[in-house]
C-alpha atoms as a PDB file:
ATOM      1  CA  UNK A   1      -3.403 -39.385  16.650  1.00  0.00           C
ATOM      2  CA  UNK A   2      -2.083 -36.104  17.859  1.00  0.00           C
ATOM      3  CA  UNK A   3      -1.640 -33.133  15.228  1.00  0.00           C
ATOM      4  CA  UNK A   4       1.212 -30.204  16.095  1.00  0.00           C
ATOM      5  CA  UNK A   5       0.525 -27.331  14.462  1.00  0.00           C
ATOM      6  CA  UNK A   6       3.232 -24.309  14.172  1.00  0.00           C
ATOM      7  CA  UNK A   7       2.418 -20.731  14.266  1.00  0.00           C
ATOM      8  CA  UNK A   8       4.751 -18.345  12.745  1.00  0.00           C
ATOM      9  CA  UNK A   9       3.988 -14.658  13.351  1.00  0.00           C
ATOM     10  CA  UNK A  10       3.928 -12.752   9.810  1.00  0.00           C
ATOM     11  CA  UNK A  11       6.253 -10.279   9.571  1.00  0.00           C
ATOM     12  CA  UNK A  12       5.518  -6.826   7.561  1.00  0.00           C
ATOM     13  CA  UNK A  13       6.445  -6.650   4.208  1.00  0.00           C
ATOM     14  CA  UNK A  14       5.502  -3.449   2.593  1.00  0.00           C
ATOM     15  CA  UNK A  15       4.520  -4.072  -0.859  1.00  0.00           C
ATOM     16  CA  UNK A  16       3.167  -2.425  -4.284  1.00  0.00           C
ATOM     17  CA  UNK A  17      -0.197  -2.959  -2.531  1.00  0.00           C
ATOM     18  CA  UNK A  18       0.382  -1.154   0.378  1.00  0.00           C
ATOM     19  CA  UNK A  19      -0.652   2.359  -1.163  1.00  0.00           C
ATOM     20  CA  UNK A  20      -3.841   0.734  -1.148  1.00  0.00           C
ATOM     21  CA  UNK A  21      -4.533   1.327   2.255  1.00  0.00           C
ATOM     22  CA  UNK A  22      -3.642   4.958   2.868  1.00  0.00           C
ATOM     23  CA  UNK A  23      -5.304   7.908   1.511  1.00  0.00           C
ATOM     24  CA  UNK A  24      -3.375  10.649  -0.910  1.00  0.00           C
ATOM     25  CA  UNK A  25      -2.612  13.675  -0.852  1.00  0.00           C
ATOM     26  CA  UNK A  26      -3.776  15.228  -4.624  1.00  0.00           C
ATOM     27  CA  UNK A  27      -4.002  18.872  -5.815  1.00  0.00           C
ATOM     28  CA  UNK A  28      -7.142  19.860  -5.223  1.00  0.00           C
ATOM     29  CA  UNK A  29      -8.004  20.630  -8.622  1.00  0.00           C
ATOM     30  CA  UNK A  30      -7.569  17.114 -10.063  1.00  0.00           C
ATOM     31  CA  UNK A  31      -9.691  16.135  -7.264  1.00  0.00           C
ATOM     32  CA  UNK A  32     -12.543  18.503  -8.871  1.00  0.00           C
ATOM     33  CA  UNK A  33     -11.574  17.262 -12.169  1.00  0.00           C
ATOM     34  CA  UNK A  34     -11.832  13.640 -10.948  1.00  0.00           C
ATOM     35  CA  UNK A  35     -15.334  13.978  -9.746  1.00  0.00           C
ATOM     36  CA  UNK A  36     -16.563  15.740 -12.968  1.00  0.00           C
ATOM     37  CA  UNK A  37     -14.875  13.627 -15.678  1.00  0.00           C
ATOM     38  CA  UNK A  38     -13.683  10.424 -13.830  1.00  0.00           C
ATOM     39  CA  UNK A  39     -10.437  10.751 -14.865  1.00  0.00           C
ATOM     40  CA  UNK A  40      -7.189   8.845 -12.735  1.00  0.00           C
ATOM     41  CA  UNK A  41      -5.663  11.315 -10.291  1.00  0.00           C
ATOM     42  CA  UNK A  42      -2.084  11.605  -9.280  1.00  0.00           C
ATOM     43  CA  UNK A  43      -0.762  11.984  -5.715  1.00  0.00           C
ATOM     44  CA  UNK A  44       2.108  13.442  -4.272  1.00  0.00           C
ATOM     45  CA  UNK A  45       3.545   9.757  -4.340  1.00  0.00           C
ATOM     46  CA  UNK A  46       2.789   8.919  -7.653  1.00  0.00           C
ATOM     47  CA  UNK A  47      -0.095   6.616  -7.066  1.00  0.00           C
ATOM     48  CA  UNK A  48      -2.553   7.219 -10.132  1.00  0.00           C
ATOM     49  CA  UNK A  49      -6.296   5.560  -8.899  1.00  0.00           C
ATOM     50  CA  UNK A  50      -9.942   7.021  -8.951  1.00  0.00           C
ATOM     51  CA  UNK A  51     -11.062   8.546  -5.970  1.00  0.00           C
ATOM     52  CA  UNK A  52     -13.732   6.218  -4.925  1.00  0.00           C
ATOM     53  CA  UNK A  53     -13.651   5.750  -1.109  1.00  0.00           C
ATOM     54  CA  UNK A  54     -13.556   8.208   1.982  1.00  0.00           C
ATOM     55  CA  UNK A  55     -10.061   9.047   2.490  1.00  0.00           C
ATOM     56  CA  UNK A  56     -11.006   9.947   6.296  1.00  0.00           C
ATOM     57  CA  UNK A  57     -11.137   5.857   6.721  1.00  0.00           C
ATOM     58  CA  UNK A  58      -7.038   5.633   6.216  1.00  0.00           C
ATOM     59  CA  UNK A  59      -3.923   6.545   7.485  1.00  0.00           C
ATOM     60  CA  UNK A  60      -2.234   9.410   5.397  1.00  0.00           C
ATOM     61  CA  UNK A  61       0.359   8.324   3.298  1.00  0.00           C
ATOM     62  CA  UNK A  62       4.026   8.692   4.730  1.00  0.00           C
ATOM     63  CA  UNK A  63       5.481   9.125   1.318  1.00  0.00           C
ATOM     64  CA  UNK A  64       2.998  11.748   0.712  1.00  0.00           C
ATOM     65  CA  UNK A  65       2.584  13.445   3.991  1.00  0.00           C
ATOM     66  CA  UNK A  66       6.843  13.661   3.995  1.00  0.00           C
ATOM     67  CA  UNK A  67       6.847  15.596   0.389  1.00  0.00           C
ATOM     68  CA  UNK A  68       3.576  17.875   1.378  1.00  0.00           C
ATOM     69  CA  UNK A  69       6.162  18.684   4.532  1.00  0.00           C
ATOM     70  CA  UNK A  70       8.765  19.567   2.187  1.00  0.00           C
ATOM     71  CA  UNK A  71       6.582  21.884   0.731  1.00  0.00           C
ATOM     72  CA  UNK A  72       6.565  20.284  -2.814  1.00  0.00           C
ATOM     73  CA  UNK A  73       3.059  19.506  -2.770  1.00  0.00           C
ATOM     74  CA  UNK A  74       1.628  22.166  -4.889  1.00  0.00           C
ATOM     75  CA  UNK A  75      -1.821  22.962  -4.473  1.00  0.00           C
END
């Protein structure tokens, strides 16, 4: 008995969980705020999360590195 198994390569499809795997770009004092209080940040994108993890591990953000470039990111 022979078995014929077909691979289809996935194709990208960005999703809502995609922000997931970038880090943000945040004003620097609701990072401060954030680390004191634990309170939900916002980034440039509109993600709202915790800061929990090293953002040196990801990719910046596109949406957020394209409205820091547009100067609208406020510090």
């Amino acid at each position: 008995m022979s078995v014929e198994i077909e691979h289809k390569p996935k194709t990208y499809q960005p999703d809502e969980g995609d922000q997931e795997r970038f880090s943000h770009y945040v004003p620097k004092a609701q990072i401060v705020e954030s680390a004191v209080t634990g309170k939900a940040v916002t980034a440039l994108c509109g993600k709202k999360w915790v800061p929990s993890r090293d953002p040196e591990r990801f990719p910046v953000c596109p949406e957020c590195k394209r409205i820091k470039a547009e100067g609208a990111g406020g510090e």
